[in-house]
N, C-alpha and C. Protein backbone atom coordinates (compact mmCIF):
# COMPACT_ATOMS: atom_id res chain seq x y z
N UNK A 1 65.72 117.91 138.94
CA UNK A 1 66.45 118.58 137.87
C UNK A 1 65.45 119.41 137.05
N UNK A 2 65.96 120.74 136.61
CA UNK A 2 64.89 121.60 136.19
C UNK A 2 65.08 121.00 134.60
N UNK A 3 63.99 121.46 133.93
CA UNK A 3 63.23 121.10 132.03
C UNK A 3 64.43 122.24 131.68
N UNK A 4 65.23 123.28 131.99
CA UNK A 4 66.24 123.73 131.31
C UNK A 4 67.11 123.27 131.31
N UNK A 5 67.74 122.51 132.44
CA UNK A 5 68.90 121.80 132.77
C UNK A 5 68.83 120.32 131.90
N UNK A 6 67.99 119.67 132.07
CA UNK A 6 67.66 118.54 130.79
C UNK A 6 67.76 118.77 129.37
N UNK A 7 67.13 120.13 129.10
CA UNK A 7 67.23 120.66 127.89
C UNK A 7 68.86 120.90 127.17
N UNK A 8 69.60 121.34 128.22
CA UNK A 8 70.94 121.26 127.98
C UNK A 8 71.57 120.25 127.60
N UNK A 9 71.78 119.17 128.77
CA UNK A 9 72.52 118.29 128.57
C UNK A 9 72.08 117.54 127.27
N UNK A 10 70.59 117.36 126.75
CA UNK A 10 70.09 116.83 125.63
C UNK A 10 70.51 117.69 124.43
N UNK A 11 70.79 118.78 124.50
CA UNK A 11 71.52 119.43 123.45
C UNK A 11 72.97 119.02 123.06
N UNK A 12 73.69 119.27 124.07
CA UNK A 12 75.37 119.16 124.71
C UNK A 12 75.58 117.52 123.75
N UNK A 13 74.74 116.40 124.03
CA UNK A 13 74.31 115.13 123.42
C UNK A 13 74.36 114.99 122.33
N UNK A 14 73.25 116.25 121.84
CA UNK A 14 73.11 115.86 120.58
C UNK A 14 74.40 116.45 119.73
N UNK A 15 75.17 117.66 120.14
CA UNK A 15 75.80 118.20 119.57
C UNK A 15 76.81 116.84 119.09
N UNK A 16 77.59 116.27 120.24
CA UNK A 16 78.45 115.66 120.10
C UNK A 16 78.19 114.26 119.17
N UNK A 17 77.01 113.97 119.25
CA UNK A 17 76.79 112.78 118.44
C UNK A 17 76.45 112.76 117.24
N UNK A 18 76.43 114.43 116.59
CA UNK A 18 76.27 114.56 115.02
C UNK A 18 77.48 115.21 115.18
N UNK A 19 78.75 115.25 115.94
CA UNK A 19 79.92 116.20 115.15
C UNK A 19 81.26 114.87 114.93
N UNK A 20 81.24 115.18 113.72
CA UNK A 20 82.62 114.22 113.53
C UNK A 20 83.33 114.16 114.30
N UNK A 21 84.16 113.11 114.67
CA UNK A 21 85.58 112.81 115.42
C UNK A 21 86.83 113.64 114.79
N UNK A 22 86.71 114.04 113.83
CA UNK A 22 87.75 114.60 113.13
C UNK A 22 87.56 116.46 113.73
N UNK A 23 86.65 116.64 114.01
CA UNK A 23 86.55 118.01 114.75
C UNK A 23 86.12 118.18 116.05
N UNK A 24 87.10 116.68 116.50
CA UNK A 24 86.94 116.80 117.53
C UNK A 24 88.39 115.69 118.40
N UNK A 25 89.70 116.81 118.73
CA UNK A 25 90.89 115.91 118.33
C UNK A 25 91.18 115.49 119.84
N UNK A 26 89.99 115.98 120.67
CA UNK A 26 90.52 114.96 122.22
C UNK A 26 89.80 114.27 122.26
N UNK A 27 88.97 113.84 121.58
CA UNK A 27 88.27 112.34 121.44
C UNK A 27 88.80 111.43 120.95
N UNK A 28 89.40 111.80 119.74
CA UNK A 28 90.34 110.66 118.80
C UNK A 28 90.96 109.50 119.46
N UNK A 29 91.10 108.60 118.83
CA UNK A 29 91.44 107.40 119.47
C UNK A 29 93.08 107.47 118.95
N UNK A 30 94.20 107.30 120.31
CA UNK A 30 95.53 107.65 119.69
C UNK A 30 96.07 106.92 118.55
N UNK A 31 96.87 107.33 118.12
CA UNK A 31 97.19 106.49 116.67
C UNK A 31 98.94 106.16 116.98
N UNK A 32 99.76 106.62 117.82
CA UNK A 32 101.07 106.33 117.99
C UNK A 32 101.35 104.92 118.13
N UNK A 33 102.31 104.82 117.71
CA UNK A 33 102.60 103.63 117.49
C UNK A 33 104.01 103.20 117.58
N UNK A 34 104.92 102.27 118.58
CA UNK A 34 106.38 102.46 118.45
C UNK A 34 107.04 101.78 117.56
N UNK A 35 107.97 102.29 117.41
CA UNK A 35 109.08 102.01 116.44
C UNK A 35 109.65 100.97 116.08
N UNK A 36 109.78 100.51 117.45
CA UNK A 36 110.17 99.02 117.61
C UNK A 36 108.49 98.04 117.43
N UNK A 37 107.76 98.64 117.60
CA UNK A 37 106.47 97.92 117.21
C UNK A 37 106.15 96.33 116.43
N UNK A 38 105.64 95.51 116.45
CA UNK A 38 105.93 94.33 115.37
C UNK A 38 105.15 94.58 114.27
N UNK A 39 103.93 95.89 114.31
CA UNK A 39 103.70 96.09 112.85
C UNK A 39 104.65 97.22 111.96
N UNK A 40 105.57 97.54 112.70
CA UNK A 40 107.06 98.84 112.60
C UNK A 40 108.01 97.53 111.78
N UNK A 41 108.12 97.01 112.50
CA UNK A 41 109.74 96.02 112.37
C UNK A 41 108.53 94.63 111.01
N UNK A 42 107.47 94.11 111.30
CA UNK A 42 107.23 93.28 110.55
C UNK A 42 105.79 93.19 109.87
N UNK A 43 106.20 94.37 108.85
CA UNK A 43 104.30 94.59 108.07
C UNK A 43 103.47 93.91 108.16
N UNK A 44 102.34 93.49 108.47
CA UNK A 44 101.72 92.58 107.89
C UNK A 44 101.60 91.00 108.47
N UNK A 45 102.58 90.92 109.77
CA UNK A 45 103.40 89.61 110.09
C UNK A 45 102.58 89.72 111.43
N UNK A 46 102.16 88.15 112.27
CA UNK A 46 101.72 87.83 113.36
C UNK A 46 102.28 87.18 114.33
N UNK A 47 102.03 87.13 115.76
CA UNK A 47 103.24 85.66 116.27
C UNK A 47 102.22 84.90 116.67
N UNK A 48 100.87 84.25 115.62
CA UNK A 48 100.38 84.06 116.17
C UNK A 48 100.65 82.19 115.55
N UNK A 49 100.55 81.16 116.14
CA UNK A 49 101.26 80.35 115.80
C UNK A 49 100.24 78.77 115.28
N UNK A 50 100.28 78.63 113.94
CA UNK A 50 99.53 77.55 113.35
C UNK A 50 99.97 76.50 112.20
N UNK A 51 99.09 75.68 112.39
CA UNK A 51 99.64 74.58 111.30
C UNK A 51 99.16 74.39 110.02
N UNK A 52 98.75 73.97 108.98
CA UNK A 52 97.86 73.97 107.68
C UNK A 52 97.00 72.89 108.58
N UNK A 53 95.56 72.74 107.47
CA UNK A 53 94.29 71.86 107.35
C UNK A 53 94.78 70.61 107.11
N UNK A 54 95.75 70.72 106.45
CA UNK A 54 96.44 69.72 105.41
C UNK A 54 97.90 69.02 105.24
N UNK A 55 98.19 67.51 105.69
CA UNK A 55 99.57 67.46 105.68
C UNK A 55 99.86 68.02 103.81
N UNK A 56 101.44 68.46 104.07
CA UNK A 56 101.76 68.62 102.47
C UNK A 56 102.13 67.46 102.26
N UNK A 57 102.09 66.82 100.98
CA UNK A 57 103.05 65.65 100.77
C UNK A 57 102.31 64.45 101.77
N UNK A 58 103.07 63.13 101.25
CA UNK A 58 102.65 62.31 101.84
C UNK A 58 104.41 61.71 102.91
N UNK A 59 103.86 60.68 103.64
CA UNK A 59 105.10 59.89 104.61
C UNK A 59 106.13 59.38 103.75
N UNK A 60 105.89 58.99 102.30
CA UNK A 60 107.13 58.60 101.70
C UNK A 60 107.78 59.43 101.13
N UNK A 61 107.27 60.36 100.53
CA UNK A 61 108.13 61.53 100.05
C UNK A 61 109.29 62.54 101.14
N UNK A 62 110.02 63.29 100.27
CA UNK A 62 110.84 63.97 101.52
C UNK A 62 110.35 65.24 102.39
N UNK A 63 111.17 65.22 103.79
CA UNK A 63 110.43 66.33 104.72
C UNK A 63 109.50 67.75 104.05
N UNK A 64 108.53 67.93 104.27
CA UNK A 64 108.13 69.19 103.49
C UNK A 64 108.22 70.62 104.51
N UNK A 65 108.59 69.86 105.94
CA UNK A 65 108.58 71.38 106.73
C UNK A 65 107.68 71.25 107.76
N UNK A 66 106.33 70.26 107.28
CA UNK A 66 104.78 70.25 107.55
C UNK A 66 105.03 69.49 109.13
N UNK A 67 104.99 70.26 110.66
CA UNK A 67 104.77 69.38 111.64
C UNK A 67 103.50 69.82 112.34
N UNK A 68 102.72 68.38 112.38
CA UNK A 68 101.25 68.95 112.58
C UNK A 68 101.27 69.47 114.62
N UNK A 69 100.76 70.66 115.02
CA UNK A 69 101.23 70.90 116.21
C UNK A 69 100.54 69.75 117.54
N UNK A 70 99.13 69.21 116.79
CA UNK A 70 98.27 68.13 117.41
C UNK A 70 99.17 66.74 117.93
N UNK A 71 100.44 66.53 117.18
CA UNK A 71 101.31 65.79 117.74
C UNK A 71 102.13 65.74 118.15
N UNK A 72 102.60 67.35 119.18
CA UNK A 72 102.98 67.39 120.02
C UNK A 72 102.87 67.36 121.51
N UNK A 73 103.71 67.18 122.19
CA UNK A 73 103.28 67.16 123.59
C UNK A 73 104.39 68.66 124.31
N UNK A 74 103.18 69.73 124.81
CA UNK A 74 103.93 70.87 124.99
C UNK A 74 103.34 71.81 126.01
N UNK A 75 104.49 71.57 126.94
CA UNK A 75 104.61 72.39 128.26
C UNK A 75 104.79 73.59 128.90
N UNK A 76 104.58 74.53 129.54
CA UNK A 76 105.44 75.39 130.46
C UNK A 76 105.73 75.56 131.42
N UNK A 77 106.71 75.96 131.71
CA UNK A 77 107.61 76.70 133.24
C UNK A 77 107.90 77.79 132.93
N UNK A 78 107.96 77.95 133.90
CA UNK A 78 109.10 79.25 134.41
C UNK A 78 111.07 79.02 134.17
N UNK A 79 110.73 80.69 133.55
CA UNK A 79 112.18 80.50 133.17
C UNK A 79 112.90 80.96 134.45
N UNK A 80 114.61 80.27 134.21
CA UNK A 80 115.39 80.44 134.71
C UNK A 80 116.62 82.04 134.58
N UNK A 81 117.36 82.25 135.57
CA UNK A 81 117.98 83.52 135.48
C UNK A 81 116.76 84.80 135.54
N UNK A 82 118.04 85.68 135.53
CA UNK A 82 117.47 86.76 135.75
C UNK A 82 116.68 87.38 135.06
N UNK A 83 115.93 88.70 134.92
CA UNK A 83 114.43 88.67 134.51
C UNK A 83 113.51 89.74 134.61
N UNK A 84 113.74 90.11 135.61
CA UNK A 84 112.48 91.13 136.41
C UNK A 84 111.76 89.89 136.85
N UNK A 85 110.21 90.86 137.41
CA UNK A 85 108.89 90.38 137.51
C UNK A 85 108.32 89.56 136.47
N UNK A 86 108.58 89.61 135.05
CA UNK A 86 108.05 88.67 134.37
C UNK A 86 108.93 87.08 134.22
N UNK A 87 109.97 86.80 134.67
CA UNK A 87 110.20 85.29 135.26
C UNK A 87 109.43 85.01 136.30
N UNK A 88 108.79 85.43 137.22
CA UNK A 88 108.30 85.16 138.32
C UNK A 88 106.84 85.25 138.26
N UNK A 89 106.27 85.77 136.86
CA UNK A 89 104.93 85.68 136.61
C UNK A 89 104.24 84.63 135.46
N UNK A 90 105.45 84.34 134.51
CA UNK A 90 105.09 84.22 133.49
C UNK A 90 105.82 83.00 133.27
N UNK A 91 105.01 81.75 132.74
CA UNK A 91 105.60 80.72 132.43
C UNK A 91 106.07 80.43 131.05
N UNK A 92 107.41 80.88 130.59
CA UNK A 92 107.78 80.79 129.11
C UNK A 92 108.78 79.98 128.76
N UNK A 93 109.15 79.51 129.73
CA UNK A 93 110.12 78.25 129.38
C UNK A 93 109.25 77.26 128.48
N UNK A 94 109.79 76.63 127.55
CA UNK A 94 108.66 75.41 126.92
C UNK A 94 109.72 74.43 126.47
N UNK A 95 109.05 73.04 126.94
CA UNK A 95 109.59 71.96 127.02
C UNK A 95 108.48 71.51 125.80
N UNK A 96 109.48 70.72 125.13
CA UNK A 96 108.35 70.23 123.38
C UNK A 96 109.15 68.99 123.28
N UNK A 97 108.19 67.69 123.39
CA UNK A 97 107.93 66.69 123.44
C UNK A 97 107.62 65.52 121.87
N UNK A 98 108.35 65.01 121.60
CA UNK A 98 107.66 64.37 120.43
C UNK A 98 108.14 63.32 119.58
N UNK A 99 107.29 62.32 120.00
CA UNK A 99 107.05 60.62 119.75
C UNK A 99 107.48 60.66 118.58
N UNK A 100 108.85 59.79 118.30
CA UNK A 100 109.44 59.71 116.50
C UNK A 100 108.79 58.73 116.08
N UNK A 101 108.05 57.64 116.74
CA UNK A 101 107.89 56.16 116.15
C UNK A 101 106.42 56.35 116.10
N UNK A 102 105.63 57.23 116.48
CA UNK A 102 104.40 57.14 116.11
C UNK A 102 104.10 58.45 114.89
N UNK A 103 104.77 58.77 114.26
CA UNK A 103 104.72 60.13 113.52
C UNK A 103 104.51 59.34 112.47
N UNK A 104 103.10 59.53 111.64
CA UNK A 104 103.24 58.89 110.34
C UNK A 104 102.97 59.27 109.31
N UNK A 105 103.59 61.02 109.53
CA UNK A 105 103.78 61.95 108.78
C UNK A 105 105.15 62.07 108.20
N UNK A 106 106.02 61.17 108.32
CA UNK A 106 107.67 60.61 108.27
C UNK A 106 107.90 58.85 107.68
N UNK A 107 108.66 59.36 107.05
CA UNK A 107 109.00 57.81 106.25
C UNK A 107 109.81 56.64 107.45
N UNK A 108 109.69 55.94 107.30
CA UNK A 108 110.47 54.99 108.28
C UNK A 108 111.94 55.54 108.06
N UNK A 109 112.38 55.37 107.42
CA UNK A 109 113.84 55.87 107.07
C UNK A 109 114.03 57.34 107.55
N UNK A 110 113.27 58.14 107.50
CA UNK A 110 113.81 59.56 108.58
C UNK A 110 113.61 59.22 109.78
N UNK A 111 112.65 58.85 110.23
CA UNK A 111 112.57 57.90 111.87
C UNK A 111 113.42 57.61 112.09
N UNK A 112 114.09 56.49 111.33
CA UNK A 112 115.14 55.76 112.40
C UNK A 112 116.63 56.35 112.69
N UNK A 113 116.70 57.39 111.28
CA UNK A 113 117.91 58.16 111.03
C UNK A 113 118.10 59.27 111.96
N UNK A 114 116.79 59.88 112.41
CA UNK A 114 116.27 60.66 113.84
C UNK A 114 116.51 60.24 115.05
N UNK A 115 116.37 59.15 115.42
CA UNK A 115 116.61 58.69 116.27
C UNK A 115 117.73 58.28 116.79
N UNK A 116 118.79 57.81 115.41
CA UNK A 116 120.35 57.27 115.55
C UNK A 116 120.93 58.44 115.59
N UNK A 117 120.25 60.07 115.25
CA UNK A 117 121.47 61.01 115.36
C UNK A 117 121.18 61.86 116.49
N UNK A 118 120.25 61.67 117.32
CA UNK A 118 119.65 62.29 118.66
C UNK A 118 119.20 61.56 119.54
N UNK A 119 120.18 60.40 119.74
CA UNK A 119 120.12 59.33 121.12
C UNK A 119 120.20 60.31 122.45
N UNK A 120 121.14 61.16 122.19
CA UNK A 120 121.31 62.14 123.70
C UNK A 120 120.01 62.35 123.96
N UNK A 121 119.17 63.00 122.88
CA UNK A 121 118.16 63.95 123.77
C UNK A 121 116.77 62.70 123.58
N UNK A 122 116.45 61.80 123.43
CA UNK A 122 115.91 60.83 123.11
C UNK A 122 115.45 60.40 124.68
N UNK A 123 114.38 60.43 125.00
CA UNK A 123 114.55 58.99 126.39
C UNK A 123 113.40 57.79 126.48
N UNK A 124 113.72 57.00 127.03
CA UNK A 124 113.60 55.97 127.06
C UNK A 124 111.98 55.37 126.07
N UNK A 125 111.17 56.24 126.63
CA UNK A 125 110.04 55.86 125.78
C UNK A 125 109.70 56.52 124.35
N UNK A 126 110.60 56.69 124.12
CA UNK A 126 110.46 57.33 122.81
C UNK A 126 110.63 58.67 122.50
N UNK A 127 110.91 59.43 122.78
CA UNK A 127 110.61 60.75 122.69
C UNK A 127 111.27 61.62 122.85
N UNK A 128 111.42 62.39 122.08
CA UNK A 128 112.42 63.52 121.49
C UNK A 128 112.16 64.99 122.41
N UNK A 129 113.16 65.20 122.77
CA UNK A 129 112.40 66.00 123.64
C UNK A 129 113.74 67.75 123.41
N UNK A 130 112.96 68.94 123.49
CA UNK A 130 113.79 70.02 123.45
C UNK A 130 113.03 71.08 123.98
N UNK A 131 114.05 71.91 124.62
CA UNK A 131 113.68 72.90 125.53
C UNK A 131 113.79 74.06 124.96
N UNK A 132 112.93 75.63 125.32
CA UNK A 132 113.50 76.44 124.75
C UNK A 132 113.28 77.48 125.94
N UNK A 133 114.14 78.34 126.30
CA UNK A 133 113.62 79.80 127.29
C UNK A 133 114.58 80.94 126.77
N UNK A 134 114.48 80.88 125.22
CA UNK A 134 116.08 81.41 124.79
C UNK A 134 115.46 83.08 124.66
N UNK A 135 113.79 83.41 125.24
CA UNK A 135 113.24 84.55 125.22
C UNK A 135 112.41 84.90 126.53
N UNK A 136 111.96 85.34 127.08
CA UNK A 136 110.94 85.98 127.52
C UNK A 136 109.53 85.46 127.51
N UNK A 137 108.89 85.67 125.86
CA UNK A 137 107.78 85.28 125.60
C UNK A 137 107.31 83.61 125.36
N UNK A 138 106.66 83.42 125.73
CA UNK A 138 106.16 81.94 125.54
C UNK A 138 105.92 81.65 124.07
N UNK A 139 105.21 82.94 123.05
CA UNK A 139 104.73 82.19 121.76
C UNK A 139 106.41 81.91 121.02
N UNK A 140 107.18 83.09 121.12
CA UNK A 140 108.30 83.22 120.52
C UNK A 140 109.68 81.46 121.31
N UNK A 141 109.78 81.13 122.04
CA UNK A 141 109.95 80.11 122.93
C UNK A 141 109.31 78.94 122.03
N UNK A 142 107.85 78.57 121.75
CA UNK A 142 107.48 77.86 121.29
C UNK A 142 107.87 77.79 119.87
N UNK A 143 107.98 78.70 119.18
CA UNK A 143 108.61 79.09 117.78
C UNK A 143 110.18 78.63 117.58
N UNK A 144 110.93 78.83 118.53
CA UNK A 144 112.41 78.20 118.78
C UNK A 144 112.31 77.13 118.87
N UNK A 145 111.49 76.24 119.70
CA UNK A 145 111.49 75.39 119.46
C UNK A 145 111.30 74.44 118.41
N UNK A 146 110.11 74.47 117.92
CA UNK A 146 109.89 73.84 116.35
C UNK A 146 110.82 74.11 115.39
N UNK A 147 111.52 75.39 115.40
CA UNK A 147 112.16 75.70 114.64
C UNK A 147 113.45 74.33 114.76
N UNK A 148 113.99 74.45 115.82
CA UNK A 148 114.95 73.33 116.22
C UNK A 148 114.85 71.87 116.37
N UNK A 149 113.24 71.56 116.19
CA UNK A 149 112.67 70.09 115.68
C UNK A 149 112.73 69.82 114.40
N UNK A 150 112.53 71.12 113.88
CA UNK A 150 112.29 71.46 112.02
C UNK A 150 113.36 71.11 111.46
N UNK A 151 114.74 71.95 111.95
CA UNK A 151 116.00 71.28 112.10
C UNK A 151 116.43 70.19 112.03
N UNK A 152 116.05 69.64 113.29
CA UNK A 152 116.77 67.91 113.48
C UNK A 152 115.86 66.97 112.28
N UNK A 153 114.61 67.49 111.90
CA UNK A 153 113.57 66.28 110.61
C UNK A 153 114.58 66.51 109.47
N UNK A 154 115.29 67.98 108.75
CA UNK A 154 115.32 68.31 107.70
C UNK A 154 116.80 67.81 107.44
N UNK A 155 117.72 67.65 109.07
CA UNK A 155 119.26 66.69 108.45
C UNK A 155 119.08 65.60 108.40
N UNK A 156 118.02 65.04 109.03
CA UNK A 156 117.61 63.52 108.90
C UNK A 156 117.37 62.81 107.68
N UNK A 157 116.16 63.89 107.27
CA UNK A 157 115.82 63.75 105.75
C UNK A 157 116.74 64.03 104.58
N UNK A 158 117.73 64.48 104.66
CA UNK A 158 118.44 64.95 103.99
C UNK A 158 119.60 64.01 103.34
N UNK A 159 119.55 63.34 101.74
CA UNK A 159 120.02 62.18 101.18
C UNK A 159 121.65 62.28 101.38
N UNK A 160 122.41 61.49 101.46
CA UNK A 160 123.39 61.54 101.81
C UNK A 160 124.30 62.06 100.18
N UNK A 161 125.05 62.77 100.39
CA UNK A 161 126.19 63.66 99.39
C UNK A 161 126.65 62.41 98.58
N UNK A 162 126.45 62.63 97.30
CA UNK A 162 127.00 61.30 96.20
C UNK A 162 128.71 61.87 95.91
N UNK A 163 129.86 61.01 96.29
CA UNK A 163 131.07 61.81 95.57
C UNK A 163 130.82 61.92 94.34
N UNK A 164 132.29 63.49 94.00
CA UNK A 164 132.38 63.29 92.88
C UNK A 164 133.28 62.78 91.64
N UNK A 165 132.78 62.89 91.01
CA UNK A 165 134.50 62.14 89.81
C UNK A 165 135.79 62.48 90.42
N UNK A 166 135.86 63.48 90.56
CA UNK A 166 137.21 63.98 91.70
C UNK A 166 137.59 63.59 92.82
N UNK A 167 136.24 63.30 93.59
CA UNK A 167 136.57 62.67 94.50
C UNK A 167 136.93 60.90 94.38
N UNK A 168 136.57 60.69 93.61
CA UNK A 168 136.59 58.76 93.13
C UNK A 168 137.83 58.61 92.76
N UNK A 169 138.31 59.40 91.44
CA UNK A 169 139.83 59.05 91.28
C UNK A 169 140.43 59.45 92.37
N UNK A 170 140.58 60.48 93.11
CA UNK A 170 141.40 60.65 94.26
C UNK A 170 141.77 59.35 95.35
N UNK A 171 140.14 58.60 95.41
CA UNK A 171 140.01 57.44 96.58
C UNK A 171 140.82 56.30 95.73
N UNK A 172 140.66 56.47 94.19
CA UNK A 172 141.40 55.46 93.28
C UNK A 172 142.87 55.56 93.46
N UNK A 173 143.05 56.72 93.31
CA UNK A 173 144.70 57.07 93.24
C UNK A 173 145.33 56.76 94.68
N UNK A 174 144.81 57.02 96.21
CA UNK A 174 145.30 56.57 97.26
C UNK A 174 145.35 54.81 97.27
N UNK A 175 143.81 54.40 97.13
CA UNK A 175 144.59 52.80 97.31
C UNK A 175 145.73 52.06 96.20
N UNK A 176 145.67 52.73 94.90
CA UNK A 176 147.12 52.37 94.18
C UNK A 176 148.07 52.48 95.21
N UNK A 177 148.45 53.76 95.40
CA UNK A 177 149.51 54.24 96.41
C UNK A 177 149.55 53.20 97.48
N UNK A 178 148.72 53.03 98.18
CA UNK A 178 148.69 52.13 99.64
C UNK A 178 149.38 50.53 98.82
N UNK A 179 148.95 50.31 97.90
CA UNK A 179 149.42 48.70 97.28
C UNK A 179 150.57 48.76 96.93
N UNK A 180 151.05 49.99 96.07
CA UNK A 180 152.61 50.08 95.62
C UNK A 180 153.76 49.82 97.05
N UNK A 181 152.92 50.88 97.95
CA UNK A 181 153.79 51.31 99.12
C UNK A 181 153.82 49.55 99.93
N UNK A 182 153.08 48.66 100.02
CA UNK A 182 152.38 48.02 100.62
C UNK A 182 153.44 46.54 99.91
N UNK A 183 153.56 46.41 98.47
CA UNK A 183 154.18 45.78 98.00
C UNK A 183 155.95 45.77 98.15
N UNK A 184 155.82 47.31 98.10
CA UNK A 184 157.48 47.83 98.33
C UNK A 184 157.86 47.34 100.10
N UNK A 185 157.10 47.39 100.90
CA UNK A 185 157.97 46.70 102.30
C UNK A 185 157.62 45.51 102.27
N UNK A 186 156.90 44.65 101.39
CA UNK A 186 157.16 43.62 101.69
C UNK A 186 158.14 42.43 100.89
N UNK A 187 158.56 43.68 99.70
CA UNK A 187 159.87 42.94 99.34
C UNK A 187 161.02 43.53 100.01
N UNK A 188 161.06 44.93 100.66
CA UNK A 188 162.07 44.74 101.32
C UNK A 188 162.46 44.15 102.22
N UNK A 189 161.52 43.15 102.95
CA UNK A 189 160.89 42.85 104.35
C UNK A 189 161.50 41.01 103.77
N UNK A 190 161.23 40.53 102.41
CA UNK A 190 161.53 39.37 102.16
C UNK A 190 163.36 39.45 101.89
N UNK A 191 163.62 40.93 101.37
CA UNK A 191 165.60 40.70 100.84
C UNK A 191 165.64 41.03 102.65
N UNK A 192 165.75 41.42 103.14
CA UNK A 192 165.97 41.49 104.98
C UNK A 192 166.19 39.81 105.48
N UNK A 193 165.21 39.20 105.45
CA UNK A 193 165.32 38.01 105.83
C UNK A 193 166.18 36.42 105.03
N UNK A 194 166.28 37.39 103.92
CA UNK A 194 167.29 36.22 102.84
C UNK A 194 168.46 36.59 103.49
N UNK A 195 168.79 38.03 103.92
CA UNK A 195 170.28 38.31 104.33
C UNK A 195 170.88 37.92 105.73
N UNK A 196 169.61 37.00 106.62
CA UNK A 196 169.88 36.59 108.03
C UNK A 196 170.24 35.13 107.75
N UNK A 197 170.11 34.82 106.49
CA UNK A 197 170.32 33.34 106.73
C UNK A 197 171.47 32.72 106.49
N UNK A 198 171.99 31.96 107.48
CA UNK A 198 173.20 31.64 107.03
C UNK A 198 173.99 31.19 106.21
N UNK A 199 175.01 31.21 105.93
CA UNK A 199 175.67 30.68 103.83
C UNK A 199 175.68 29.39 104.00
N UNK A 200 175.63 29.01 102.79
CA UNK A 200 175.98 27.30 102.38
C UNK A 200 177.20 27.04 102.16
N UNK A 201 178.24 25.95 102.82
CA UNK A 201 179.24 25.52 102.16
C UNK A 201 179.10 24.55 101.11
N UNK A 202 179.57 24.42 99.85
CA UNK A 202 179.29 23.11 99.30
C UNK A 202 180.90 22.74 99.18
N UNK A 203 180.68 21.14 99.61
CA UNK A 203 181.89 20.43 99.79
C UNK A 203 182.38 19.37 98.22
C-alpha cells in the first residue's frame, strides 16, 4: 500500500472521529419506536418480575399482597392450541406450585381457610397448584399467575361481612313469623283432632 493511500484513509479516520453524529444522519442510531411499544402503551413500566428484600407485615396480621417468589415451585411447557412457530419454540405455559402449610408468611387461619375453599385444585401433598398459558409470553403467564394466587390469599384473608341492624331485625322479624305461623297449625292441628273424637252420652 502506497504512504498516499495510508495518508488517506488516516485522514478519512480522522475526519469521522472528530465530526459529530449529529452531522452525520446515516450513522445515527435509529430512534423509531412503535406505537404499540411497552414504553408507548406503559411509561416508565417493566415486565420484569420481582419481590421486595422484605416481607411487609408480619404472619399474624392481614394479607399484605407480599408473596415471596423463593417459595414457589415454578415450571414451563409448551403451550397448547394454535400459535405459529412460537408454541413450538417457546415454553410459556407455567404451572405455579405452592405449599399452603409451610408458608409462614400467612396466619394459620388464612391457611386453613385456603385450603377449605380450593380443595379442587389442592393435591394430595399439599399444594396449591395453578396454571397459566392465557398469553404467549412466559414473563406475562407468570404474572397471571400470581396474580390468581394473589387472588385466592386476599378472599381467604378477607374477615367475614358483620350484618347489619337491618339485616338483624329482618332475621328477628322472620323467626317471630315462623313461631306465630308455627303456633297457628298447631292449634289448628289440636281443634282437627278434638272434632274426630267421638261424643259422650251421659246416662
Amino acid at each position: 500500500m502506497s504512504f498516499f493511500i495510508k495518508s488517506f484513509i488516516n485522514l478519512t479516520l480522522r475526519h469521522y472521529r472528530e465530526t459529530p453524529l449529529i452531522a452525520l444522519p446515516h450513522l445515527q442510531r435509529s430512534t423509531y419506536k412503535s406505537a404499540v411499544s411497552l414504553e408507548s402503551l406503559y411509561p416508565g413500566k417493566s415486565l420484569q418480575l420481582f419481590t421486595p428484600d422484605k416481607v411487609a407485615g408480619n404472619a399474624s396480621s392481614s394479607f399484605s399482597g407480599y408473596i415471596p417468589i423463593d417459595k414457589l415451585k415454578i415450571t414451563y411447557s409448551r403451550s397448547g392450541g394454535p400459535g405459529g412457530q412460537n408454541v413450538n419454540m417457546l415454553n410459556s405455559k407455567v404451572d405455579l406450585r405452592f405449599h399452603v402449610e409451610s408458608a409462614d408468611w400467612l396466619s394459620n387461619e388464612v391457611k386453613s381457610k385456603l385450603l377449605e375453599m380450593n380443595k379442587t385444585i389442592v393435591n394430595k401433598d399439599g399444594f396449591l397448584i395453578l396454571k397459566s398459558e392465557k398469553t404467549r409470553s412466559q414473563q406475562l403467564n407468570v404474572a397471571d399467575a400470581m396474580l390468581k394466587l394473589r387472588s385466592l390469599i386476599r378472599l381467604a384473608a378477607k374477615p367475614p361481612n358483620q350484618p347489619s341492624e337491618e339485616s338483624l331485625e329482618a332475621a328477628r322479624k322472620r323467626k317471630l313469623k315462623a313461631a306465630r305461623l308455627r303456633l297457628h297449625e298447631k292449634r289448628n292441628r289440636s281443634e282437627t283432632k278434638s272434632q274426630r273424637q267421638s261424643p259422650t252420652i251421659d246416662y
